[in-house]
Protein backbone atom coordinates (compact mmCIF):
# COMPACT_ATOMS: atom_id res chain seq x y z
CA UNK A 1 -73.38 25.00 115.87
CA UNK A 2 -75.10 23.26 113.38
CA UNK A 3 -75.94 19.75 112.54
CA UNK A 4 -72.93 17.93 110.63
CA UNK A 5 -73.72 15.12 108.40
CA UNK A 6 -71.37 11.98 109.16
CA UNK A 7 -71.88 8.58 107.62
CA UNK A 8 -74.04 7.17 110.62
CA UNK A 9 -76.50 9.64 110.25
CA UNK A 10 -76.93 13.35 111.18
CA UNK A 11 -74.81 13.90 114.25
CA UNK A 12 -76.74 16.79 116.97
CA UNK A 13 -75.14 19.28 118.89
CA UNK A 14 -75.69 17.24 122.06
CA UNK A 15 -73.75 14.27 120.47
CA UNK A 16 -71.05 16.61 118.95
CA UNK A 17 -70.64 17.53 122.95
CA UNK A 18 -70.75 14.61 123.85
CA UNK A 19 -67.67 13.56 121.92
CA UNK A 20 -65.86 16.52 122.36
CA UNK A 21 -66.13 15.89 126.24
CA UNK A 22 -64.79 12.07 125.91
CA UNK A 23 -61.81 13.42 123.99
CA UNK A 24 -61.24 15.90 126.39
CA UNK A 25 -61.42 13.25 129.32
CA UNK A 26 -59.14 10.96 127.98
CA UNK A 27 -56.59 13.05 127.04
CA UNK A 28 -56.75 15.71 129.80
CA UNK A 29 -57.55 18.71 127.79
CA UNK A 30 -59.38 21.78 127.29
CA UNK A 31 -62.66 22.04 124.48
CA UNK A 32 -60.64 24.53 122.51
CA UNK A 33 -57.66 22.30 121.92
CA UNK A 34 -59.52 19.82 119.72
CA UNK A 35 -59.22 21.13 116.62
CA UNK A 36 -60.37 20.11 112.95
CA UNK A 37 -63.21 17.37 113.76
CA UNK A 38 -64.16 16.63 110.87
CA UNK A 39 -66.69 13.66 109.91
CA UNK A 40 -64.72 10.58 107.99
CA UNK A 41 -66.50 9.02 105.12
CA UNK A 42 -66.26 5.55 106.07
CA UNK A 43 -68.62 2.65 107.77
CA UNK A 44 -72.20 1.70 108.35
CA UNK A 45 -73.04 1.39 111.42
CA UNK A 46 -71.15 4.30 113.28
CA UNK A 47 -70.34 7.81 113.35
CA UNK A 48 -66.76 8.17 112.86
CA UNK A 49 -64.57 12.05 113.28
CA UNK A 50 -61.15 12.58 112.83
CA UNK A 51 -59.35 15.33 114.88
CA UNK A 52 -56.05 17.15 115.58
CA UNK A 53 -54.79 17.60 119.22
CA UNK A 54 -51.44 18.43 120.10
CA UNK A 55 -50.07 18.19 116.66
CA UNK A 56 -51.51 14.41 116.19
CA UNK A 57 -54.41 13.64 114.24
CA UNK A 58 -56.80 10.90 115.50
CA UNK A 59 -60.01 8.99 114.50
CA UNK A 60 -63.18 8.87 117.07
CA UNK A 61 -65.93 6.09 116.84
CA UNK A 62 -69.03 7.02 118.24
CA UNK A 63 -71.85 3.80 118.18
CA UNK A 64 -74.30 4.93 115.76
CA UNK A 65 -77.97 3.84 114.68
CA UNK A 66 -78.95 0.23 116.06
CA UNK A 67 -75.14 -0.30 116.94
CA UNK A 68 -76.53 -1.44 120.12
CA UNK A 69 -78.61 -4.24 118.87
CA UNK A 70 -75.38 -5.43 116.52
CA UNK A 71 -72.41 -5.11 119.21
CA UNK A 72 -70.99 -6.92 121.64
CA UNK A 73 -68.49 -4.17 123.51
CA UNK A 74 -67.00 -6.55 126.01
CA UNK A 75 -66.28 -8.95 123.05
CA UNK A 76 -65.04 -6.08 121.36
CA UNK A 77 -62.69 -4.73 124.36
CA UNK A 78 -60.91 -8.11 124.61
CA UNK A 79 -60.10 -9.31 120.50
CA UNK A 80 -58.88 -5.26 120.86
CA UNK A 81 -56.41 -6.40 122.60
CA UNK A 82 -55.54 -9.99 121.35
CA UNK A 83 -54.76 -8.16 117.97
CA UNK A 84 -52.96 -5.24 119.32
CA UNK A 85 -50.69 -7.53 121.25
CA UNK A 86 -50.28 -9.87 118.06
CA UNK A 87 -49.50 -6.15 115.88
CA UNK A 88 -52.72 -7.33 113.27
CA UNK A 89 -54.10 -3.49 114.70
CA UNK A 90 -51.59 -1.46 116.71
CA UNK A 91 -53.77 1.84 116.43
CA UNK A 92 -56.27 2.09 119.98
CA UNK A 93 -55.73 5.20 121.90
CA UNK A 94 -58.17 4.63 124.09
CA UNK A 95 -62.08 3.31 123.89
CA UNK A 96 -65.31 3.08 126.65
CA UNK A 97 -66.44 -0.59 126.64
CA UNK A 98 -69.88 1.23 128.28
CA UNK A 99 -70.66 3.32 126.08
CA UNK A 100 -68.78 2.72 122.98
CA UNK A 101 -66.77 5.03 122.08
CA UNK A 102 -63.23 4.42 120.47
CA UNK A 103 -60.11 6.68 119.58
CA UNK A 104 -57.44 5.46 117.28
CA UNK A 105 -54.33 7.14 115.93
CA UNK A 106 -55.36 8.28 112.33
CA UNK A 107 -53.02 6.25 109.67
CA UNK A 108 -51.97 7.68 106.75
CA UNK A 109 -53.55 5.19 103.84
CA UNK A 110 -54.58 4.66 100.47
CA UNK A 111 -58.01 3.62 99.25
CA UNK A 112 -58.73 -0.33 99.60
CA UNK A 113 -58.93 -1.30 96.36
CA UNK A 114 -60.24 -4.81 96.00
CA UNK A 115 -58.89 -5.06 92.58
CA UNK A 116 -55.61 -4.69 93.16
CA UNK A 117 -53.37 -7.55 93.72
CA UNK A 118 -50.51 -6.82 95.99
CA UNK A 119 -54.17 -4.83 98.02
CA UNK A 120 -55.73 -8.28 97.78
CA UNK A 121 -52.68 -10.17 99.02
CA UNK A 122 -51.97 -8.00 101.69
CA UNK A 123 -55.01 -8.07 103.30
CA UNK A 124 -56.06 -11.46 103.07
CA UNK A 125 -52.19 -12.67 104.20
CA UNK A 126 -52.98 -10.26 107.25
CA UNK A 127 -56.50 -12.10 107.56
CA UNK A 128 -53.94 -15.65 107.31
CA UNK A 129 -52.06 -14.37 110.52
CA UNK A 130 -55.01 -13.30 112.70
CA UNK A 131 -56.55 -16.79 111.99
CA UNK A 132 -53.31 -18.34 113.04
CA UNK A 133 -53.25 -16.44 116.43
CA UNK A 134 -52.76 -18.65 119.07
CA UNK A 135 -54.25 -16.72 122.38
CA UNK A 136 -58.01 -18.04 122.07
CA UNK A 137 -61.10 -15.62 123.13
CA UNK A 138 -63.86 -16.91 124.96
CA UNK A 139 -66.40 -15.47 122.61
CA UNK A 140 -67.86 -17.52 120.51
CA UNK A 141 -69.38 -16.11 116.93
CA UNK A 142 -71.98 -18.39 115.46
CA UNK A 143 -73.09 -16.42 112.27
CA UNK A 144 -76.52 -18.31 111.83
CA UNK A 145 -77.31 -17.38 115.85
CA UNK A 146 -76.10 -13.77 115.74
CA UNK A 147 -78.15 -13.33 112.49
CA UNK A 148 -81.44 -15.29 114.18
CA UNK A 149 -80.22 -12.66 116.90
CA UNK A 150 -80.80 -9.53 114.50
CA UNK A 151 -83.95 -11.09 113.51
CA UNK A 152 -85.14 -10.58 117.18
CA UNK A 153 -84.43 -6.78 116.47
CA UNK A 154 -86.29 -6.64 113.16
CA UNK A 155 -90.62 -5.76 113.09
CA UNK A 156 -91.71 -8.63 111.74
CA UNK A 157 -93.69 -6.61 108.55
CA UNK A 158 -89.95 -5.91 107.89
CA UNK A 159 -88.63 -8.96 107.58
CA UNK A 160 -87.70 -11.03 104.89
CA UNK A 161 -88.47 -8.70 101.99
CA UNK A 162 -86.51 -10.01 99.43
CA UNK A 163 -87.35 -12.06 96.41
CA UNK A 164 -86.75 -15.85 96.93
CA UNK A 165 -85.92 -15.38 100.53
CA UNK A 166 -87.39 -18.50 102.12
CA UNK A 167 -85.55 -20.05 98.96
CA UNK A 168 -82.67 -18.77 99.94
CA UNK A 169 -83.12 -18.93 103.80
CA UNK A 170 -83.96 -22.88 103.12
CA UNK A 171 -80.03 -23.32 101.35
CA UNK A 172 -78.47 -21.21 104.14
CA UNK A 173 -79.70 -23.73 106.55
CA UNK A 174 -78.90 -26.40 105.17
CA UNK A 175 -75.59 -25.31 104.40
CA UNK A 176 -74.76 -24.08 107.88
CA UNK A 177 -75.40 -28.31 109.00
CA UNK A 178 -73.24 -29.26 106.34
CA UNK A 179 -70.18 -27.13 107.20
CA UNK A 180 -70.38 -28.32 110.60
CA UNK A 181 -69.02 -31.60 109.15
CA UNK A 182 -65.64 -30.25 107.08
CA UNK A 183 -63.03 -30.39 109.74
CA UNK A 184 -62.20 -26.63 109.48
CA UNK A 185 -60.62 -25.46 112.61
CA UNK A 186 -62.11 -22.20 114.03
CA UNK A 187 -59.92 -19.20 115.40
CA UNK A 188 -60.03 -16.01 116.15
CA UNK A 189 -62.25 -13.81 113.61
CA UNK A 190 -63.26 -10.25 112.74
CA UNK A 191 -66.21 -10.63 112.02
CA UNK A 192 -66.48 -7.31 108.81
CA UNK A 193 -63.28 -8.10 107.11
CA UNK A 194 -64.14 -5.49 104.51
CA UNK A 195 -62.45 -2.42 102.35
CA UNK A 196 -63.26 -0.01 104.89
CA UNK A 197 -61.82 -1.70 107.70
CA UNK A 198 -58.04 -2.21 106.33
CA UNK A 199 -55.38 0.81 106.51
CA UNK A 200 -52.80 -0.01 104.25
CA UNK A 201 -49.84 1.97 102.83
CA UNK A 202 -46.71 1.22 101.34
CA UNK A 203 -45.29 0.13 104.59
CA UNK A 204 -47.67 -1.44 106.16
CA UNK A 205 -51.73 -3.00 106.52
CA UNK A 206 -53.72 -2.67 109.57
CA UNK A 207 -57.19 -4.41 110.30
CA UNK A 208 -59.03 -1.97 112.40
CA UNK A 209 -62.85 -2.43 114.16
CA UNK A 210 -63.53 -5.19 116.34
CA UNK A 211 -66.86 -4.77 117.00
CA UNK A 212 -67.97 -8.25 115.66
CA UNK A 213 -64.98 -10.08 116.54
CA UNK A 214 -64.76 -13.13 118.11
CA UNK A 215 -63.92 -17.17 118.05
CA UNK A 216 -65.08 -18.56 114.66
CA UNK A 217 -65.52 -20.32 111.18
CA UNK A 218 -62.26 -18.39 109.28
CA UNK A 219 -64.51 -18.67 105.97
CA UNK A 220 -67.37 -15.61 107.64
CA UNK A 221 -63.88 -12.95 107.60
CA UNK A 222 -63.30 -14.71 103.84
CA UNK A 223 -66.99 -14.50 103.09
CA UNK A 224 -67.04 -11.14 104.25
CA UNK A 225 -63.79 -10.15 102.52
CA UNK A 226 -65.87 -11.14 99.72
CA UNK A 227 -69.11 -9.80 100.21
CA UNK A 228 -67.67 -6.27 100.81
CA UNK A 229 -66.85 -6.19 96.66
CA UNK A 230 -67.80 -6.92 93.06
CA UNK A 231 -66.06 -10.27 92.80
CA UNK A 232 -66.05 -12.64 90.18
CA UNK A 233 -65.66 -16.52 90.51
CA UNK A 234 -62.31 -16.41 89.31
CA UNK A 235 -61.43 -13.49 91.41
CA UNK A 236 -63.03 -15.49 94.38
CA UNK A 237 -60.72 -18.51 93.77
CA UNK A 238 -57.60 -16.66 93.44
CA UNK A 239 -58.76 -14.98 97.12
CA UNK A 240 -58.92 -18.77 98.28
CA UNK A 241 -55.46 -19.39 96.62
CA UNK A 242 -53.57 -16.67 98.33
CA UNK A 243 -55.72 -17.38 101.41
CA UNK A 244 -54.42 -21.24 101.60
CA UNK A 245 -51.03 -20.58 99.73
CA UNK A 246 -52.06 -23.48 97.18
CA UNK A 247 -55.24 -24.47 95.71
CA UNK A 248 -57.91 -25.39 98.06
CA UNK A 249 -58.72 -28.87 98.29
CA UNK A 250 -62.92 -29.64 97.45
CA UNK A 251 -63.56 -29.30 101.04
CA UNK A 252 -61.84 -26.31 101.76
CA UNK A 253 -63.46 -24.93 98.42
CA UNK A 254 -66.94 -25.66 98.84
CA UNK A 255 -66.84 -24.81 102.98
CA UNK A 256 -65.59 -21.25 101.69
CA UNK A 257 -67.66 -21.07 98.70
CA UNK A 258 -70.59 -21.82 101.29
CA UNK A 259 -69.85 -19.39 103.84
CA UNK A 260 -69.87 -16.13 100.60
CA UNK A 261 -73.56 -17.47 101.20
CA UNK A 262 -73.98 -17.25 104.73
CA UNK A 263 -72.22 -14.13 105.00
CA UNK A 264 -74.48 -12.58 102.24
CA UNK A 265 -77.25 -13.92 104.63
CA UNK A 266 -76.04 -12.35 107.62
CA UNK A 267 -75.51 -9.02 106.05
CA UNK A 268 -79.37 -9.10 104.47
CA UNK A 269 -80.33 -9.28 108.21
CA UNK A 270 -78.11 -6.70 109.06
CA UNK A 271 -79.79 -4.19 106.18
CA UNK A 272 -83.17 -4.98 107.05
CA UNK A 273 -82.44 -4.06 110.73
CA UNK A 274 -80.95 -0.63 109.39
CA UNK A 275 -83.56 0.10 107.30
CA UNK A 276 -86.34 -0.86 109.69
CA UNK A 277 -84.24 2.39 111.58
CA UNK A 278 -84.95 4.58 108.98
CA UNK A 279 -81.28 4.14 107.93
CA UNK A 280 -80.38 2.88 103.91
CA UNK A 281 -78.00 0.89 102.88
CA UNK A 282 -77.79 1.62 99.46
CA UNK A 283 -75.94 -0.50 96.79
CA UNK A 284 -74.65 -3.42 99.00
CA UNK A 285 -78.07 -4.56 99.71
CA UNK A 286 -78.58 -6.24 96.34
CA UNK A 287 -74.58 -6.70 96.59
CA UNK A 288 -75.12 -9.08 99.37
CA UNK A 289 -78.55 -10.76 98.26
CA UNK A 290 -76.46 -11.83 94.97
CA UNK A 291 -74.22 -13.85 97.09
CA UNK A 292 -76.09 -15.06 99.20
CA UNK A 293 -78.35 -16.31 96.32
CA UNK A 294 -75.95 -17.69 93.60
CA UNK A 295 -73.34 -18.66 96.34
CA UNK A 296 -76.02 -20.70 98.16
CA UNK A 297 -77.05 -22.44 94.78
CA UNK A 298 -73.40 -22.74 93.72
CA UNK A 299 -72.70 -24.65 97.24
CA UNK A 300 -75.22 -26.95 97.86
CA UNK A 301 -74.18 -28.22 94.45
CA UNK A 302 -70.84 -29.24 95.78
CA UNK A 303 -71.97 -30.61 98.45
CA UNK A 304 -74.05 -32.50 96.62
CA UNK A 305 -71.66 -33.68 94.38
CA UNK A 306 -69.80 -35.21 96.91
């Protein structure tokens, strides 16, 4: 066999076994019934397959470059299965909270397309219900620690290559204190609420990937809702509007507003982890420095306003 490209890198013959023998163990087969694997051209951090077996077609995760240093399995086993029993993602077949590894029914979908409006509304009304989930985990996301976290992870030639980044890094700070302050209730988060990770059709809109889930601030899945697009400031306060069913008060506004920033900050540490692996980013990397740069300066301002 040889080497297939998927979008977490170039996946071996020993890996391709690898997978092949998980699917096999979980649903009690032989090699030569998996048919079509096929790589998917979706996410970052992994290397995802889809595959036919028994006349059902099925996506595999397999944890790809530096997922180790990003992911919390555990964490990821348990908000699986908060959101599967609340029907936000109905689609696990089975996953290893070991090594990894996830299988999902494969759900027949259209592209995410930010920039459509009933897309848009969808998503972020989905986003509304998993924030209003009652059934609490015990696993706390702080998005300043985990990214201090990823810092840990990053050679320290590699870090912080970015133009105004102490700038910015000064802001982000001082923005993370003053959120503390606004009274907004944390819940149960995904923690990558981007395009790639909502399924949606004409019948229905799944969130799929837990991997950074957790208990949080809801503005990082808004932030990172955001952060996953072109957005203007318009389009980001007609998110906020669908997102609170009304216009958002100035606290609700400028704790949101502040959190595009942090989000953009967390996802710089996130590329220069990947890229300290050898693995690119590509386009998103100045995609998320913009946001966390004007969002940071656009915050602080309403804070200091009030």
């Amino acid at each position: 066999m040889s080497d297939v490209i998927t979008t977490g890198g170039v996946l071996k013959d020993k890996e391709r076994n690898v997978i092949i023998e998980n699917i096999c163990h979980v649903f009690s087969c032989k090699n030569d019934e998996i048919e079509e694997l096929l790589p998917v051209q979706a996410g970052m951090t992994n290397i995802v397959m889809s595959f036919r077996y028994n006349g059902g077609k099925y996506i595999y995760r397999h944890p790809g470059l530096g997922s180790d240093a990003l992911v919390d399995r555990s964490r990821e086993t348990i908000m699986q299965y908060v959101v599967g029993n609340a029907g936000i993602d109905t689609t696990l077949v089975a996953m290893d909270v070991d090594d990894g590894w996830r299988i999902g029914r494969y759900i027949e979908h259209f592209d995410f397309d930010y920039h459509n409006l009933n897309h848009m509304v969808r998503a972020i009304m989905l986003l509304r219900d998993l924030h209003s989930v009652s059934c609490k985990v015990r696993c706390n996301f702080d998005v300043i620690k985990k990214a201090e976290g990823i810092k840990k992870q990053i050679p320290l030639e590699e870090y912080g290559r970015f133009d105004k980044f102490n700038e910015i890094r000064e802001r982000i700070y001082k923005l993370d204190n003053l959120t503390k302050n606004d009274g907004i209730r944390k819940c149960n988060i995904h923690g990558d609420a981007r395009d790639v990770n909502f399924l949606i059709n004409k019948e229905n809109i799944y969130l799929i990937d837990w991997e950074y889930g957790g208990y949080g601030d809801p503005g990082f899945d808004i932030g990172s809702y955001i952060c996953g697009g072109q957005h203007s400031q318009d389009d980001v306060d007609r998110i906020l509007f669908t997102y609170f069913g009304h216009k958002p008060n100035e606290i609700q506004k400028k704790h949101f507003y502040a959190y595009i920033a942090i989000t953009g900050w967390f996802y710089l540490h996130w590329t220069m982890l990947k890229e300290s692996k050898g693995q690119m980013v590509g386009e998103n990397k100045e995609l998320w420095y913009r946001y966390a740069y004007e969002y940071s300066k656009i915050a602080i301002e309403m804070y200091e306003e009030e």
